[in-house]
Protein backbone atom coordinates (compact mmCIF):
# COMPACT_ATOMS: atom_id res chain seq x y z
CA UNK A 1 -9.70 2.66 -22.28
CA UNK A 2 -7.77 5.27 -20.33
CA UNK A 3 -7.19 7.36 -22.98
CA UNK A 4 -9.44 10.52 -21.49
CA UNK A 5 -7.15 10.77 -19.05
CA UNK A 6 -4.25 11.80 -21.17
CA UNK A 7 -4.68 15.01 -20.47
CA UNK A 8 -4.44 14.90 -16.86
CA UNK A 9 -0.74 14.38 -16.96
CA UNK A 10 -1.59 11.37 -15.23
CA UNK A 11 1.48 9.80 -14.04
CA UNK A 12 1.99 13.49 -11.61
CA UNK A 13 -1.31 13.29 -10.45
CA UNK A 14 -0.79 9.35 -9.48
CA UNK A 15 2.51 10.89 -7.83
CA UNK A 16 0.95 13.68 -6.04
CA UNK A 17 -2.05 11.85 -4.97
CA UNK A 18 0.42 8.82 -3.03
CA UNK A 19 2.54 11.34 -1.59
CA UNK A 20 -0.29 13.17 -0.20
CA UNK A 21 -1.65 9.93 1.48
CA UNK A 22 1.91 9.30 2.81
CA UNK A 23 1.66 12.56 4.51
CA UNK A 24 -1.32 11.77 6.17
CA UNK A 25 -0.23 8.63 7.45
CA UNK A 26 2.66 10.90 9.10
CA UNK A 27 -0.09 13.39 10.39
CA UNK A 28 -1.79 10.74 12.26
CA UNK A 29 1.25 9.37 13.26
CA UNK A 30 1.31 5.84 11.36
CA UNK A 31 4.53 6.35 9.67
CA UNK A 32 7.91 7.91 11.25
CA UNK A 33 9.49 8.36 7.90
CA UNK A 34 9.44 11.27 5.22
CA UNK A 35 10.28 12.32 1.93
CA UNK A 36 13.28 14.36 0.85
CA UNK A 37 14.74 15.42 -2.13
CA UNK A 38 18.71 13.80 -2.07
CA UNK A 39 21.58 15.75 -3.56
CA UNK A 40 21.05 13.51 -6.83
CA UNK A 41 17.97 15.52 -7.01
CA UNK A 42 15.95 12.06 -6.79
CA UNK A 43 13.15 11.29 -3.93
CA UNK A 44 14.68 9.39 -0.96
CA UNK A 45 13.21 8.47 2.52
CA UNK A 46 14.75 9.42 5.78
CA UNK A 47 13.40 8.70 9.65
CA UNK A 48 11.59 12.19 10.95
CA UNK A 49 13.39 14.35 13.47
CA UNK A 50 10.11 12.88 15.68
CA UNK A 51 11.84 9.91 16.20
CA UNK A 52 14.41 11.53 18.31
CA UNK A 53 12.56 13.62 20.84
CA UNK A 54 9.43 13.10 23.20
CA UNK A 55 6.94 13.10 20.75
CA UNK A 56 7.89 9.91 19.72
CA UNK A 57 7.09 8.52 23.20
CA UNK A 58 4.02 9.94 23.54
CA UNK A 59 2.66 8.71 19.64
CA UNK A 60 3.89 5.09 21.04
CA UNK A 61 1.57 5.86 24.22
CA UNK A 62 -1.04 6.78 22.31
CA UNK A 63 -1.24 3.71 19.48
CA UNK A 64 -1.18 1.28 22.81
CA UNK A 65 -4.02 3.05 24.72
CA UNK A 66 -5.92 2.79 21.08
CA UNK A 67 -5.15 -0.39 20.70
CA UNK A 68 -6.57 -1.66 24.58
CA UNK A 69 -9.28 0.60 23.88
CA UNK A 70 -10.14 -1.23 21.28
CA UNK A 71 -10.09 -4.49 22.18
CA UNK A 72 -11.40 -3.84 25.75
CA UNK A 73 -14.54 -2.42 23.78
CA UNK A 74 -14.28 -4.61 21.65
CA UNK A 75 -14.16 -8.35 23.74
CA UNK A 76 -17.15 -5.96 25.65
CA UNK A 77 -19.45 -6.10 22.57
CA UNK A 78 -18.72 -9.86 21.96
CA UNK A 79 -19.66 -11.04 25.85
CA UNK A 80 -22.97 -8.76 25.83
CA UNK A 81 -24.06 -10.79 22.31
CA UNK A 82 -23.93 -13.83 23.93
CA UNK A 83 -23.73 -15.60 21.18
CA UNK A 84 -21.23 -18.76 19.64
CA UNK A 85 -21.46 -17.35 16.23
CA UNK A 86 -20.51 -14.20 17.41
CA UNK A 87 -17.70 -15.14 19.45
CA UNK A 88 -16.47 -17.40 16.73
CA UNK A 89 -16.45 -14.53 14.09
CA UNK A 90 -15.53 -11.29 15.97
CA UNK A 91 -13.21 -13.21 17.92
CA UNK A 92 -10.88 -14.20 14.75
CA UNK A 93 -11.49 -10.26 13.61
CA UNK A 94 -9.80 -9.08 16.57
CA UNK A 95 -7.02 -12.26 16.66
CA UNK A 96 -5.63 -11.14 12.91
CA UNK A 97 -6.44 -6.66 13.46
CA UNK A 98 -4.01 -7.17 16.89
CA UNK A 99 -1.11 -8.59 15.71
CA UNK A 100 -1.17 -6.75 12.34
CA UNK A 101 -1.44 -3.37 14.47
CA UNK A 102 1.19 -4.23 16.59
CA UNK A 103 3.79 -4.91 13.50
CA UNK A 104 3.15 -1.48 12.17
CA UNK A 105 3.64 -0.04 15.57
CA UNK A 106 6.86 -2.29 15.48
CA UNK A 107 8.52 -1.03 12.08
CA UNK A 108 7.40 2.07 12.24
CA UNK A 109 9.16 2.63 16.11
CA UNK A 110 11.91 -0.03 16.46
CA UNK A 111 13.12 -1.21 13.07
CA UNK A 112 12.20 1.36 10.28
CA UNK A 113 15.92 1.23 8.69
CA UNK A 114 14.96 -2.08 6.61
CA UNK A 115 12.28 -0.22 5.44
CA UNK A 116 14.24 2.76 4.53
CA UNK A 117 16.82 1.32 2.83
CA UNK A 118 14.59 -1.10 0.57
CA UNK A 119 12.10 2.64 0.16
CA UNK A 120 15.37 4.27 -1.43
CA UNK A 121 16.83 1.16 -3.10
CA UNK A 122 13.48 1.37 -5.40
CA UNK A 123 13.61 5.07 -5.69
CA UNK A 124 17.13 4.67 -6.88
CA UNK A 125 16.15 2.36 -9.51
CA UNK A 126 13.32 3.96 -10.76
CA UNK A 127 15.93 6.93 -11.43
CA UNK A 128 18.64 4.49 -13.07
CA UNK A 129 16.19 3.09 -15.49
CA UNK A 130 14.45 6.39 -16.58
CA UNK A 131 18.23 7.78 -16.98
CA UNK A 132 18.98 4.91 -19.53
CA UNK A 133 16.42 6.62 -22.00
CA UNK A 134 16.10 10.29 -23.17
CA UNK A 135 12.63 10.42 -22.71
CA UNK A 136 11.87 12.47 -19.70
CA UNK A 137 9.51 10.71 -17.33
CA UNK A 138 7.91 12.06 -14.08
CA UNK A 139 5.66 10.97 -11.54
CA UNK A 140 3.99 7.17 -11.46
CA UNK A 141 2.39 5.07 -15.11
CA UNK A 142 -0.10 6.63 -17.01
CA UNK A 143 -3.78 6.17 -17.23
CA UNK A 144 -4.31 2.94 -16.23
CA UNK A 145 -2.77 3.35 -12.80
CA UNK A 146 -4.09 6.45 -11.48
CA UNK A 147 -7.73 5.16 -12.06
CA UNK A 148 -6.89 2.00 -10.05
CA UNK A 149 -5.31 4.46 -7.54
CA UNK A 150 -8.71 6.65 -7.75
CA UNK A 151 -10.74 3.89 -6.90
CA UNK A 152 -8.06 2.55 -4.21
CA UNK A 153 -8.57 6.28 -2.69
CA UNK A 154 -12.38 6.09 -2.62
CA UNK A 155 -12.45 2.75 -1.05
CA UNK A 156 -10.41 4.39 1.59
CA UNK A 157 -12.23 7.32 2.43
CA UNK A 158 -15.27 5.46 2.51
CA UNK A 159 -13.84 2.76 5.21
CA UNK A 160 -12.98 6.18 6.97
CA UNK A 161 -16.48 7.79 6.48
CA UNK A 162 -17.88 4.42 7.12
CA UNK A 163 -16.07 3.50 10.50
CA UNK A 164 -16.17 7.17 12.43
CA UNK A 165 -19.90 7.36 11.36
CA UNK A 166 -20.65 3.86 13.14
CA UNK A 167 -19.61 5.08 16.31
CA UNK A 168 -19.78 7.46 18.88
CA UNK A 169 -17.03 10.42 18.59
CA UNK A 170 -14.57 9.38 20.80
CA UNK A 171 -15.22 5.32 19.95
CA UNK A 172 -14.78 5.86 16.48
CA UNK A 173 -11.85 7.76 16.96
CA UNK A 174 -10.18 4.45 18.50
CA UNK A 175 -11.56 2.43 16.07
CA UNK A 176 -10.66 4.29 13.27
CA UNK A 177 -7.08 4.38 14.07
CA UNK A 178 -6.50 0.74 14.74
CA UNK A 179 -8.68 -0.72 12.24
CA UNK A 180 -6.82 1.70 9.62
CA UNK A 181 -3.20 1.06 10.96
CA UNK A 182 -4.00 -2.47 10.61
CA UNK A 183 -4.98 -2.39 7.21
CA UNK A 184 -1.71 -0.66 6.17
CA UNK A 185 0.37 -3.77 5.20
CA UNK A 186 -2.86 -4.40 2.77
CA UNK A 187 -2.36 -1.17 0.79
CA UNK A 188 1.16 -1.04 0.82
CA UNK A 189 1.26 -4.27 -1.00
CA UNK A 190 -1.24 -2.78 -3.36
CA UNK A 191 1.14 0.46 -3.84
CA UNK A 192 4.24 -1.68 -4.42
CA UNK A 193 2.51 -4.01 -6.59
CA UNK A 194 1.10 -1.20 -9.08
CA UNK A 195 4.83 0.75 -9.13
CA UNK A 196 6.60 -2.34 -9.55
CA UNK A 197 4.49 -2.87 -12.87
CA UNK A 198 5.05 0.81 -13.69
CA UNK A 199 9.25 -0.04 -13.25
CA UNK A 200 9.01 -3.21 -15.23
CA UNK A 201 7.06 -1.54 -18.21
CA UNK A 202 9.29 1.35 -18.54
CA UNK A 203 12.77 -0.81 -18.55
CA UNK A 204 10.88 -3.15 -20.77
CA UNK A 205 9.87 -0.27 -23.17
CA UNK A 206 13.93 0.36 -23.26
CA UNK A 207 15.12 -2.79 -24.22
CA UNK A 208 12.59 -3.14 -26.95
CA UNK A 209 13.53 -0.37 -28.21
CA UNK A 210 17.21 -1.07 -27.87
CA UNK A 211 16.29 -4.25 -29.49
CA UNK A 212 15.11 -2.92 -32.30
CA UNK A 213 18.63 -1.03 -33.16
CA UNK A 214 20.24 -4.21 -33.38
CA UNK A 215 18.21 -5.36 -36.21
CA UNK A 216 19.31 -1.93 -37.77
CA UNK A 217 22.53 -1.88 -39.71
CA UNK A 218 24.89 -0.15 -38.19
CA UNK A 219 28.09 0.81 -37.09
CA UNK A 220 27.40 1.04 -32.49
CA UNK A 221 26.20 -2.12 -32.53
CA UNK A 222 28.62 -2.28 -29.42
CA UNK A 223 27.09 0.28 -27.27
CA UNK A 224 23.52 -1.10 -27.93
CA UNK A 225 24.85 -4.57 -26.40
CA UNK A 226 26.50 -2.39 -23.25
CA UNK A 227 23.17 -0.63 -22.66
CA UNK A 228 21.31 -4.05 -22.79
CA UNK A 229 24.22 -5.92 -20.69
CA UNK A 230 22.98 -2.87 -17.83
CA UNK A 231 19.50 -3.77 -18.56
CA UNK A 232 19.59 -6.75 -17.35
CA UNK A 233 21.98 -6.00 -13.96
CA UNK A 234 18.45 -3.53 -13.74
CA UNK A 235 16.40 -6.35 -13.50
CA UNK A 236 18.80 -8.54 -11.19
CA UNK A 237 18.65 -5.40 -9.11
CA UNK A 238 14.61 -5.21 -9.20
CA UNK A 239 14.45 -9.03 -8.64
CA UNK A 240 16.61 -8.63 -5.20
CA UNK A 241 14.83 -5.40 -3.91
CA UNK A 242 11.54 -7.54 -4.58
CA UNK A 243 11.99 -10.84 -2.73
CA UNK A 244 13.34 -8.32 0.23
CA UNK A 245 9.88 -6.69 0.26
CA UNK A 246 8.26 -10.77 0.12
CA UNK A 247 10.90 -11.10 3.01
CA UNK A 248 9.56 -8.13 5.36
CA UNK A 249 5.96 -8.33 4.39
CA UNK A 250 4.78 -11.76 3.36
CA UNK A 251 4.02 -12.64 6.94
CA UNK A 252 1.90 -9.75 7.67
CA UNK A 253 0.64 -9.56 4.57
CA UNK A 254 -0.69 -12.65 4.79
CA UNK A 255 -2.15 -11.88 8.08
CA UNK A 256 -3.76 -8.50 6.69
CA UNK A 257 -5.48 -10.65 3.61
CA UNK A 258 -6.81 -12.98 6.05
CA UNK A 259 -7.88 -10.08 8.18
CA UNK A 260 -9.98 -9.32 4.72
CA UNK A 261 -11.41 -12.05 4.16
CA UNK A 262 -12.68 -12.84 7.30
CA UNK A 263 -14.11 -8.54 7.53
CA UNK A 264 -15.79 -10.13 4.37
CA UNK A 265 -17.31 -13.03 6.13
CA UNK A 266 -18.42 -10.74 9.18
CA UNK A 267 -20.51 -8.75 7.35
CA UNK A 268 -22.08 -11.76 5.52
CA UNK A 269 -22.88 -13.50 8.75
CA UNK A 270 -24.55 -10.34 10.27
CA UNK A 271 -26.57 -10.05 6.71
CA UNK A 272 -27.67 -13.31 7.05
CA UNK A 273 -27.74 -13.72 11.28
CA UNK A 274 -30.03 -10.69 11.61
CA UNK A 275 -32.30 -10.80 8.48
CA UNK A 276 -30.69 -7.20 7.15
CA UNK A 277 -29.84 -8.99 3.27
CA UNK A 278 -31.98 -5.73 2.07
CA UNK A 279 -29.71 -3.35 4.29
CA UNK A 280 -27.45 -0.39 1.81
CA UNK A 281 -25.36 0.14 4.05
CA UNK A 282 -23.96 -3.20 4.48
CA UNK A 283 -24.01 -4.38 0.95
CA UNK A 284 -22.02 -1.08 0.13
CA UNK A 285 -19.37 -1.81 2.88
CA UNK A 286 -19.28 -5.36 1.80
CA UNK A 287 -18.50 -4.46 -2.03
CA UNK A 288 -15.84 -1.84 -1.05
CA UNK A 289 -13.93 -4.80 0.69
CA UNK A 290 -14.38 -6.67 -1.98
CA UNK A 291 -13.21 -3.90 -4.67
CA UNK A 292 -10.33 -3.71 -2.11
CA UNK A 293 -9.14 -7.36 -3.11
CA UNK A 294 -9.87 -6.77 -6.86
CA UNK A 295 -7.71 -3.73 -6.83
CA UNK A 296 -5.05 -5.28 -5.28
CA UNK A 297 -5.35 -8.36 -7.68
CA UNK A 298 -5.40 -6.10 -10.82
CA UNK A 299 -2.12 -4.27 -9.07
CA UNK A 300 -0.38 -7.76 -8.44
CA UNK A 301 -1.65 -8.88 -12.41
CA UNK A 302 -0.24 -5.50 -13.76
CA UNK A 303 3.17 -6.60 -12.05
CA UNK A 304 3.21 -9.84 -13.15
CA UNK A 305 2.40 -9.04 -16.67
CA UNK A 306 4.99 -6.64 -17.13
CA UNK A 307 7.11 -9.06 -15.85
């Protein structure tokens, strides 16, 4: 099904296109971290030099002034549509956006080092199980996973487009920023999902193949059990680095997927509320969330498949 994008080089292009979004998360100052090359010559992640100077005050300044901007605006909107349904509905968007805004601002400023060391942990193994084979591998899957991660990237430039074309300049601005920050534990899931399939299928690929030289007569039947024996540690070792990301990002996962769900059920109350079911604009925001959660199921099914 993929197959036409062979050609691409796919797995570099999957690579590029994450890294670039990574670097505009630093830009606009949703991530204190970076990318470097280590002396092994692999990818690791290290806190920016930001951290340590005034800057970093003055991006913490800025996310909270955003953030009461928002919600003062926000609660505004509610009161002057006096309205229980209302209330009732924009009132649980801003309950779940807050506090999943305010962990971001929280790892990214006070306890990025769990982060870090899990980032590098699963950079590292993605390095120790492509070194177990002599095919050369680069970059992130094939086919399959760069078009999920096209269609991940139009749904996000289109809740971009979308939100600072609702507003006002300066009001979308705000907006913008929070409503994107608190989305982030959403598509990080959905990025860790889709390369934790990717790890899975390659160290799977080795062992069949390994496999297959046992059934083989010959006379290193020995090493073939040794490279299998460090197959599996592999997989112990992808195991523990997973349940630590369940560990740091269950929680607000969970709070980010409800925060979905219930963006979902905004928009179908207003459809419904004010008579606007034949309204393009809405039905094409409503879809993209709800290609948002299919994505991120497909990512999650990938995973658990190559399990």
């Amino acid at each position: 099904m993929f197959g036409f994008l062979r050609g691409w080089k796919a797995s570099k292009v999957s690579a590029a296109l994450l890294l670039g979004i990574f670097n505009l998360a630093r830009f606009l100052g949703m991530s204190s971290l970076r990318m470097t090359h280590s002396n092994a010559g692999s990818m690791e992640m290290m806190e920016a030099r930001s951290r340590r100077s005034l800057w970093k005050w003055i991006i913490i300044f800025g996310q909270f002034f955003a953030l009461f901007y928002y919600t003062y605006n926000y609660i505004l909107w509610i009161m002057l549509h006096n309205d229980k349904m209302n209330l009732l509905y924009h009132g649980k968007h801003i309950l779940l956006a807050v506090p999943c805004y305010l962990w971001i601002m929280w790892m990214q400023h006070f306890n990025p080092f769990n982060i870090i060391r899990l980032c590098n942990r699963f950079m590292w193994l993605f390095g120790r199980v492509r070194s177990l084979s002599k095919r050369k591998r680069c970059g992130l899957g094939g086919g399959r996973e760069l078009f999920l991660i096209l269609l991940w990237l139009i749904c996000l430039c289109h809740e971009l487009v979308y939100l600072v074309a609702k507003f006002e300049i300066i009001p979308s601005l705000y907006f913008t920023y929070v409503l994107s920050a608190g989305h982030i534990a959403f598509r990080i899931n959905f990025v860790w999902c889709l390369s934790l399939g990717v790890l899975y299928s390659e160290i799977n690929e080795y062992v069949a193949t390994e496999m297959r030289k046992l059934k083989l007569p010959q006379k290193d039947a020995k090493r073939t059990i040794r490279s299998l024996k460090r197959s599996l540690n592999l997989y112990r070792e992808i195991y523990s680095v997973n349940i630590r990301f369940q560990a740091a990002f269950n929680g607000i996962f969970c709070l980010s997927l409800m925060h979905t769900f219930f963006y979902i059920s905004v928009f179908s109350h207003d459809m419904i509320y004010y008579k606007a079911m034949t309204s393009s604009w809405l039905w094409i925001v409503f879809l993209r969330t709800v290609m948002d959660l299919l994505l991120l199921s497909l990512a999650i099914q990938g995973a658990l498949n190559a399990f």
